[in-house]
PDB file of N, CA and C in Angstrom:
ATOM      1  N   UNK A   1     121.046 120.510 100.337  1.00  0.00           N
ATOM      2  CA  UNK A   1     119.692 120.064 100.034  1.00  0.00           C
ATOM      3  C   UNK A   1     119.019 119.569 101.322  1.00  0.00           C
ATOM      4  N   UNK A   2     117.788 120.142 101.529  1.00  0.00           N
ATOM      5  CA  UNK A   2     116.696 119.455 102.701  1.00  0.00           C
ATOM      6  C   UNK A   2     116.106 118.414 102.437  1.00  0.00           C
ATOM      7  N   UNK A   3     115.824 117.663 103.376  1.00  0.00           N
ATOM      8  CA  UNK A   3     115.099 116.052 103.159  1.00  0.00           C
ATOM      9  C   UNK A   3     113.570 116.703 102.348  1.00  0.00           C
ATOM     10  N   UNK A   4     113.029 118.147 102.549  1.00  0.00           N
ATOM     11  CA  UNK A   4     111.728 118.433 102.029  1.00  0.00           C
ATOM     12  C   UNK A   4     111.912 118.522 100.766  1.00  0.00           C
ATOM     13  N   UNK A   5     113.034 119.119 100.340  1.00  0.00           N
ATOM     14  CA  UNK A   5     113.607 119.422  98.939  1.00  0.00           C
ATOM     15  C   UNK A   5     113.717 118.188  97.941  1.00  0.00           C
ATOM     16  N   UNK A   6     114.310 116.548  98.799  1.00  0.00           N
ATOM     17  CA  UNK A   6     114.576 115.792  98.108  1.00  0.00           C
ATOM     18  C   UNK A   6     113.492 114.938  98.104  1.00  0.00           C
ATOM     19  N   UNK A   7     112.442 115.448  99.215  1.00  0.00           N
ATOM     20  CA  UNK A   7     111.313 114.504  98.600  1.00  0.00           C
ATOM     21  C   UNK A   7     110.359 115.175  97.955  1.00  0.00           C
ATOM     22  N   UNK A   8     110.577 116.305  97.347  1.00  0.00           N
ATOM     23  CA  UNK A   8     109.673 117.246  96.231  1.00  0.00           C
ATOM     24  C   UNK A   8     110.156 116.789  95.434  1.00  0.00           C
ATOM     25  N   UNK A   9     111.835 116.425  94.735  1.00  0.00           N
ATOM     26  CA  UNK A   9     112.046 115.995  93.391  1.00  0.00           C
ATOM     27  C   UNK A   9     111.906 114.429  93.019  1.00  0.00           C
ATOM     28  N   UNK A  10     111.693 113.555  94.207  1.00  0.00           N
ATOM     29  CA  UNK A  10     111.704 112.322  94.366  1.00  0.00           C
ATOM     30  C   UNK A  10     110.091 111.978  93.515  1.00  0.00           C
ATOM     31  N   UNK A  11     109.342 112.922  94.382  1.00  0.00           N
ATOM     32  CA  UNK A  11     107.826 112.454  94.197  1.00  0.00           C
ATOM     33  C   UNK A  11     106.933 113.148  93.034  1.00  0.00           C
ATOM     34  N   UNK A  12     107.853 114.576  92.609  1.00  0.00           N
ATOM     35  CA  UNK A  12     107.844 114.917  91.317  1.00  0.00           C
ATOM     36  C   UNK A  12     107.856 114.041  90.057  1.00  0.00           C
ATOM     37  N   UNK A  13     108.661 113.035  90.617  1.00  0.00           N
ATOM     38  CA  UNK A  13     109.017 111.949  89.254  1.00  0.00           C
ATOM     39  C   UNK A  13     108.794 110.687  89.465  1.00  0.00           C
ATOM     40  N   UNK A  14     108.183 110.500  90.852  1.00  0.00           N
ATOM     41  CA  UNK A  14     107.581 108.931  91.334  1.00  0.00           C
ATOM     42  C   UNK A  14     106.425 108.867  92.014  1.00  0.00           C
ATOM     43  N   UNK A  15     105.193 108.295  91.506  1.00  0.00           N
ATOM     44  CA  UNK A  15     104.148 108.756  92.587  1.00  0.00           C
ATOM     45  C   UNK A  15     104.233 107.586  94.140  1.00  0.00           C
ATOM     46  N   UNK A  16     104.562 107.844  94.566  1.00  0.00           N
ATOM     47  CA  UNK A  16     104.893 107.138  96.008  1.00  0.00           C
ATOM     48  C   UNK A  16     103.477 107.613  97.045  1.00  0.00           C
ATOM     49  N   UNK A  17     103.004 106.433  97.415  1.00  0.00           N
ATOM     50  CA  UNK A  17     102.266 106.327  98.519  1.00  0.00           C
ATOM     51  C   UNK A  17     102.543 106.561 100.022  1.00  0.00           C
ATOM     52  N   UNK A  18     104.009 106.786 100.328  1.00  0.00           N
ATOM     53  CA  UNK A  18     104.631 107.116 101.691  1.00  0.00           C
ATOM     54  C   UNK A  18     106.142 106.953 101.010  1.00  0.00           C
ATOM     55  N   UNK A  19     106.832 108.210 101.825  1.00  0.00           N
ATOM     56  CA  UNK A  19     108.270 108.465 101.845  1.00  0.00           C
ATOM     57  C   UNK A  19     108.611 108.845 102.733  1.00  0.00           C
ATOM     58  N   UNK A  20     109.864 108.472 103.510  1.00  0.00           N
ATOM     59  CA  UNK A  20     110.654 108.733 104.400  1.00  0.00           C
ATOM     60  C   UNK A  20     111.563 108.812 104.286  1.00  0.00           C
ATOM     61  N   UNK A  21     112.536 110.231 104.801  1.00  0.00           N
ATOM     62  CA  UNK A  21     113.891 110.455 104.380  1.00  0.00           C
ATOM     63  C   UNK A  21     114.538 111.374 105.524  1.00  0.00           C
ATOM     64  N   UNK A  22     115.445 110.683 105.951  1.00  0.00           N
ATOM     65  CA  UNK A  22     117.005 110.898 107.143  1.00  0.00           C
ATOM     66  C   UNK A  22     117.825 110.858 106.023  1.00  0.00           C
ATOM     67  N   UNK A  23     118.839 112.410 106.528  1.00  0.00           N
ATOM     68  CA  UNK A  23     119.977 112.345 106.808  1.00  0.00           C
ATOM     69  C   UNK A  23     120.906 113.810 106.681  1.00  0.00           C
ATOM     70  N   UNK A  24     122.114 113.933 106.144  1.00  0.00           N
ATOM     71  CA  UNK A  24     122.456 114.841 106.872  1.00  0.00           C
ATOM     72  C   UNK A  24     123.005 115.734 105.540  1.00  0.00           C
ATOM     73  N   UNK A  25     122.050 115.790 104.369  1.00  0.00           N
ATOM     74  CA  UNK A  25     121.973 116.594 103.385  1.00  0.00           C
ATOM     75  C   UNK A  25     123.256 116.072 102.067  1.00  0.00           C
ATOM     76  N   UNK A  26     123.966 115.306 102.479  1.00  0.00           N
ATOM     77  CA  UNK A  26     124.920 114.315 101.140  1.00  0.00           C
ATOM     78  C   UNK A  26     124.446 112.870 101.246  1.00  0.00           C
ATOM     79  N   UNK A  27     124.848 112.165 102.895  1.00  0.00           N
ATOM     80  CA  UNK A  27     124.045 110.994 102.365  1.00  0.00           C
ATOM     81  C   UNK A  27     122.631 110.691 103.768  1.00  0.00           C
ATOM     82  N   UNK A  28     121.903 110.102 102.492  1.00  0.00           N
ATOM     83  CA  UNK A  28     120.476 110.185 102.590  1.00  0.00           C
ATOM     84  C   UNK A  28     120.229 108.558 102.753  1.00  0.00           C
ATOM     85  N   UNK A  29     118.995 108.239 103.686  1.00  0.00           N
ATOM     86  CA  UNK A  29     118.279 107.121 104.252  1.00  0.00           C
ATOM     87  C   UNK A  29     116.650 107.064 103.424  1.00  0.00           C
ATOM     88  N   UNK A  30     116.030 106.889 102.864  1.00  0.00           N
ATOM     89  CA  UNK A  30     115.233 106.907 102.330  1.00  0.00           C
ATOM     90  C   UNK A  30     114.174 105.270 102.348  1.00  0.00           C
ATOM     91  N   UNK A  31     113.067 105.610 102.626  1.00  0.00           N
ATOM     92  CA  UNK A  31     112.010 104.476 102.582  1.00  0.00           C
ATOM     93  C   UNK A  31     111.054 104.902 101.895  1.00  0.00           C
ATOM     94  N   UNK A  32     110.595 103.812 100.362  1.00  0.00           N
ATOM     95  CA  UNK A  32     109.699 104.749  99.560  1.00  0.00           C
ATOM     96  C   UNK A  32     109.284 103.505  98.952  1.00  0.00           C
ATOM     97  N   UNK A  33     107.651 104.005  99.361  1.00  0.00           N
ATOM     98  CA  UNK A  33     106.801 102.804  98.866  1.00  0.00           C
ATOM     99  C   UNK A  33     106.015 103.484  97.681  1.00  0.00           C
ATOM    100  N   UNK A  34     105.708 102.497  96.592  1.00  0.00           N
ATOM    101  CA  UNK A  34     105.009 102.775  95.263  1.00  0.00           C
ATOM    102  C   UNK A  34     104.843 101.919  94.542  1.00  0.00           C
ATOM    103  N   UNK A  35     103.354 101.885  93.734  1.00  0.00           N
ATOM    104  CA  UNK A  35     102.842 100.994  93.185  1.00  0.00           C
ATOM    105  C   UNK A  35     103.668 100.652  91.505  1.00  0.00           C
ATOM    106  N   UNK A  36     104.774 101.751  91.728  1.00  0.00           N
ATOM    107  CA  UNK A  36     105.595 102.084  90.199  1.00  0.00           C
ATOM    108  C   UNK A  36     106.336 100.810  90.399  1.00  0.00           C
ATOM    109  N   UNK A  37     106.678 100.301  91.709  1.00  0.00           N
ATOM    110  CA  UNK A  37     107.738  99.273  91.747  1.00  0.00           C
ATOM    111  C   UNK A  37     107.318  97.790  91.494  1.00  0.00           C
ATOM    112  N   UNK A  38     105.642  97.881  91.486  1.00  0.00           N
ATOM    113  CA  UNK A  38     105.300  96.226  91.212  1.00  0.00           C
ATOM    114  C   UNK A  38     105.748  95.844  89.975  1.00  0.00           C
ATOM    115  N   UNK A  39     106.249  94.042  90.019  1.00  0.00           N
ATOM    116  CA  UNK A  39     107.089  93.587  89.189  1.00  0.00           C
ATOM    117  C   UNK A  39     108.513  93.908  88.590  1.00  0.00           C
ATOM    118  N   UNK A  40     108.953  95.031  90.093  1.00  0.00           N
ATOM    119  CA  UNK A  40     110.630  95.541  89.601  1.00  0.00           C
ATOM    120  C   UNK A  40     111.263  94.864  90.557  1.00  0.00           C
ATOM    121  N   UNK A  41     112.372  94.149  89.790  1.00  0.00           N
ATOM    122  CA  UNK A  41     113.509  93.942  90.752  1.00  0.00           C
ATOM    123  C   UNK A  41     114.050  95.213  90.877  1.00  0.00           C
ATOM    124  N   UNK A  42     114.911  94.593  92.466  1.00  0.00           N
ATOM    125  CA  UNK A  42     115.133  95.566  93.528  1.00  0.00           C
ATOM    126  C   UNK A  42     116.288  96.751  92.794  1.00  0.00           C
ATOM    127  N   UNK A  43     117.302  96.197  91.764  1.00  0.00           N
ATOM    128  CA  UNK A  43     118.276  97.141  90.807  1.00  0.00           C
ATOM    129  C   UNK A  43     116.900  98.305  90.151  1.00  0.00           C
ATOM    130  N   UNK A  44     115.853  97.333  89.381  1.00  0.00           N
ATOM    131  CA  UNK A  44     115.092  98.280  88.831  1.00  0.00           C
ATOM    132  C   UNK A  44     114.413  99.636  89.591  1.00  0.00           C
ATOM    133  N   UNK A  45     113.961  99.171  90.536  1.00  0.00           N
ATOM    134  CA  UNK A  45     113.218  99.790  91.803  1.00  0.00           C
ATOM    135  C   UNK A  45     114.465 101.039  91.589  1.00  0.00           C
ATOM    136  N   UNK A  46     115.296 100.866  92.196  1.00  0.00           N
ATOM    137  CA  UNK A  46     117.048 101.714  92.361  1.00  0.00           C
ATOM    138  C   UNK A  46     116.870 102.063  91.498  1.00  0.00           C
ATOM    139  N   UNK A  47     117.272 102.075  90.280  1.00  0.00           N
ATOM    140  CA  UNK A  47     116.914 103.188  89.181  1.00  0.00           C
ATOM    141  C   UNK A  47     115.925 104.120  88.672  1.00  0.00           C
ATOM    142  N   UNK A  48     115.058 103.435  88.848  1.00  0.00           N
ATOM    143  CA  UNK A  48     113.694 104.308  89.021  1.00  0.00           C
ATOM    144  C   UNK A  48     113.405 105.201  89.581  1.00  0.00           C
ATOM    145  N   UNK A  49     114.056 105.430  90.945  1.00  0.00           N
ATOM    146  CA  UNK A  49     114.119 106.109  91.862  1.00  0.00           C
ATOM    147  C   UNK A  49     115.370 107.355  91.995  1.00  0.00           C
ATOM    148  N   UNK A  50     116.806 106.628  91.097  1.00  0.00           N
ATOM    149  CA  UNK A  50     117.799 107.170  90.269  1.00  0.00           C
ATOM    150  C   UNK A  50     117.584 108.305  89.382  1.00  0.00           C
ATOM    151  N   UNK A  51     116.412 107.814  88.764  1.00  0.00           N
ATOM    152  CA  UNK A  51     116.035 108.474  87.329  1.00  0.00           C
ATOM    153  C   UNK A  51     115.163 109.818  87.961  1.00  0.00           C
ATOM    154  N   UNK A  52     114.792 109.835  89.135  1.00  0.00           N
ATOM    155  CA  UNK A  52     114.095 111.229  89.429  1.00  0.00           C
ATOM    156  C   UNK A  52     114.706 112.278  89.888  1.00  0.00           C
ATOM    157  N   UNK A  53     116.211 112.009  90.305  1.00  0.00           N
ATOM    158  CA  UNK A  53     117.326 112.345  91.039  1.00  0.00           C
ATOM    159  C   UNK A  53     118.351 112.716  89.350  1.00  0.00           C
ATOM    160  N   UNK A  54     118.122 112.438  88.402  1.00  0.00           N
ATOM    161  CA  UNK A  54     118.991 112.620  87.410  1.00  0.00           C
ATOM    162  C   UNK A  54     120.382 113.467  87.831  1.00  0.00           C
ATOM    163  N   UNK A  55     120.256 114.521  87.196  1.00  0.00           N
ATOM    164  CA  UNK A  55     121.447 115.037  87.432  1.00  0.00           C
ATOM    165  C   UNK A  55     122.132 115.631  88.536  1.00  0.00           C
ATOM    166  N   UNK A  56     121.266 115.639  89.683  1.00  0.00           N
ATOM    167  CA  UNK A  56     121.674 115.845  90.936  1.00  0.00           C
ATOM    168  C   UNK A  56     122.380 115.011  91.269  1.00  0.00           C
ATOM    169  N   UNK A  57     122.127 113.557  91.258  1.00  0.00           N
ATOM    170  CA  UNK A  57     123.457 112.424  91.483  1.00  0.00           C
ATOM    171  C   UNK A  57     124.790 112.669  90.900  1.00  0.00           C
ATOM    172  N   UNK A  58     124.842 113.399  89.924  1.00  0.00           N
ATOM    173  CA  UNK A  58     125.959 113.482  89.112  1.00  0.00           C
ATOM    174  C   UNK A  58     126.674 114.503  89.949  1.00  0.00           C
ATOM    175  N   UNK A  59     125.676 115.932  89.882  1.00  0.00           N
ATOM    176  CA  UNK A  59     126.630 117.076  90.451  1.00  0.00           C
ATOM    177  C   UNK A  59     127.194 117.244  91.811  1.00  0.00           C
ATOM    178  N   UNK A  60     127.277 115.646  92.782  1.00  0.00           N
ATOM    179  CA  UNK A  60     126.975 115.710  93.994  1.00  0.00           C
ATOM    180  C   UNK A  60     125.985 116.200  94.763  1.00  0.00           C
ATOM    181  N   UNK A  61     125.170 117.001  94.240  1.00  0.00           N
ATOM    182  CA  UNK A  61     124.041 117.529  95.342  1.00  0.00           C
ATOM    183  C   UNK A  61     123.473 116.695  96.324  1.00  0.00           C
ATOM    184  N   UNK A  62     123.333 115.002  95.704  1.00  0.00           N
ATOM    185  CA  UNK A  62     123.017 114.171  96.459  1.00  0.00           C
ATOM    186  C   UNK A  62     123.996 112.937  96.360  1.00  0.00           C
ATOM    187  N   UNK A  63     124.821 112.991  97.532  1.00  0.00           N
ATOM    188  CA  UNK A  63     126.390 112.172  97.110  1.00  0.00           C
ATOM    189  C   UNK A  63     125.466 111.076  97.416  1.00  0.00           C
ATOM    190  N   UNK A  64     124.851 110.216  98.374  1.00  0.00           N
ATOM    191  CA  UNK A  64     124.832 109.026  98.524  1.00  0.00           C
ATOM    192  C   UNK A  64     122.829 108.940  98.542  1.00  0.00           C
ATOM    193  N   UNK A  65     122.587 108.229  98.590  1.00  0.00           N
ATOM    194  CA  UNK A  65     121.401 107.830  99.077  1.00  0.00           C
ATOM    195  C   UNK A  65     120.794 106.247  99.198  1.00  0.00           C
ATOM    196  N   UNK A  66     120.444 105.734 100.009  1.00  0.00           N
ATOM    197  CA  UNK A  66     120.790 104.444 100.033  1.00  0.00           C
ATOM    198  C   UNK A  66     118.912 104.140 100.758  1.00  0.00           C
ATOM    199  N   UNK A  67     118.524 102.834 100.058  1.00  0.00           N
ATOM    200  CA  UNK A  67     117.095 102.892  99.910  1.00  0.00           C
ATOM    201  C   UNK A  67     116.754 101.480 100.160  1.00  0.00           C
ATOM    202  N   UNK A  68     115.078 102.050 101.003  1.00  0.00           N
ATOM    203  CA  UNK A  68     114.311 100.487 101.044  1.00  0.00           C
ATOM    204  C   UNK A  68     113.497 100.940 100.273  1.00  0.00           C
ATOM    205  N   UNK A  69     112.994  99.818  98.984  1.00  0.00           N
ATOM    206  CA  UNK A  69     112.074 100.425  98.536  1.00  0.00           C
ATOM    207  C   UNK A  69     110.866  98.961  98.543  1.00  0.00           C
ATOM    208  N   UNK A  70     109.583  99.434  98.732  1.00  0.00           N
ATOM    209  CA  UNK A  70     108.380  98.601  98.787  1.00  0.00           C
ATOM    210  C   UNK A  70     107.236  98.501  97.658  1.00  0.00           C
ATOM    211  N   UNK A  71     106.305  97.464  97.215  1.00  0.00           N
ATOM    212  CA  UNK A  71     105.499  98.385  96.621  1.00  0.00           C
ATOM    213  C   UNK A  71     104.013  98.510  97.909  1.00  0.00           C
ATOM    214  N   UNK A  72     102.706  99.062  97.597  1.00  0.00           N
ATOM    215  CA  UNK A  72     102.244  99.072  98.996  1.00  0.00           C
ATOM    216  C   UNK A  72     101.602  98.020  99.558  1.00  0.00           C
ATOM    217  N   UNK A  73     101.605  96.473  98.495  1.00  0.00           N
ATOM    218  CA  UNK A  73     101.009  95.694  99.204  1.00  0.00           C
ATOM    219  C   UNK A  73     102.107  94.576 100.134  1.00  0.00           C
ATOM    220  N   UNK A  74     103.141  94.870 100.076  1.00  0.00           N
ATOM    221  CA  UNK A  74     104.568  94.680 100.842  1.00  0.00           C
ATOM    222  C   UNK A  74     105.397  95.486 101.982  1.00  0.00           C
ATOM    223  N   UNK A  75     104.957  96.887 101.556  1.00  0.00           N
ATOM    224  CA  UNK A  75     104.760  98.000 103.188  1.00  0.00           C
ATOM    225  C   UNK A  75     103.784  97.153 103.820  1.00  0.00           C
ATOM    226  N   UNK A  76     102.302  97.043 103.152  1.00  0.00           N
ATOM    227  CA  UNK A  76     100.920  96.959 104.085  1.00  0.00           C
ATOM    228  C   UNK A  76     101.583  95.533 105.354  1.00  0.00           C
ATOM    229  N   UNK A  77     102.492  94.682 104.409  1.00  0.00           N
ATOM    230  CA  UNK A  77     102.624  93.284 105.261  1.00  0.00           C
ATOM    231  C   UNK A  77     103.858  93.659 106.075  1.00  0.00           C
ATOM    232  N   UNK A  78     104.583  95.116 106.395  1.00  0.00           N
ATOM    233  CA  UNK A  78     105.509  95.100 107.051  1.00  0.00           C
ATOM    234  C   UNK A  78     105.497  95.618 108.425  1.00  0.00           C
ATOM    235  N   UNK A  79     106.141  94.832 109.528  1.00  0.00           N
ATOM    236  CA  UNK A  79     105.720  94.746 110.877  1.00  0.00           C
ATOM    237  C   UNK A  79     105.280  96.604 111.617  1.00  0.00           C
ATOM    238  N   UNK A  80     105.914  97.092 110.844  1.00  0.00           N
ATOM    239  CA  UNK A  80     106.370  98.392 111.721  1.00  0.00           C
ATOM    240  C   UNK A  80     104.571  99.610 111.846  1.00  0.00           C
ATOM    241  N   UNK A  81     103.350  99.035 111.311  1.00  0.00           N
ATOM    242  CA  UNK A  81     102.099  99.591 111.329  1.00  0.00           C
ATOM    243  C   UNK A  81     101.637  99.096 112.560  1.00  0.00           C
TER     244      UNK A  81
END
């Protein structure tokens, strides 16, 4: 799987305002900001983001993926703009 591939099924099922994704096609680096995450704790956020990935997590296609996730008025306050 390509990082383009996994952020077509990511954003297929999350509307995200900015995504970023490294790595080397099993495990994945991912930064994904969205207004889906206001009022989620950070487990919820993780599943949410789980849930667009469904059965690909299962079949290995995507062994690891490991995540910052924001919503955008918490990107907007983060140093790196």
């Amino acid at each position: 799987m390509t990082a383009e591939e996994l952020k077509a099924i990511i954003t297929a099922g999350l509307p995200c305002e900015h995504i970023e994704l490294e790595g080397d096609g099993r495990h994945w680096y991912a930064t994904i900001v969205s207004a889906q995450f206001e009022g989620k704790r950070l487990i919820q956020r993780h599943q949410r983001v789980y849930a667009t990935l469904g059965v690909k997590m299962h079949t290995d296609e995507v062994h690891a993926l490991s995540m910052k996730t924001f919503t955008p008025a918490e990107w907007a306050s983060q140093p790196h703009h």
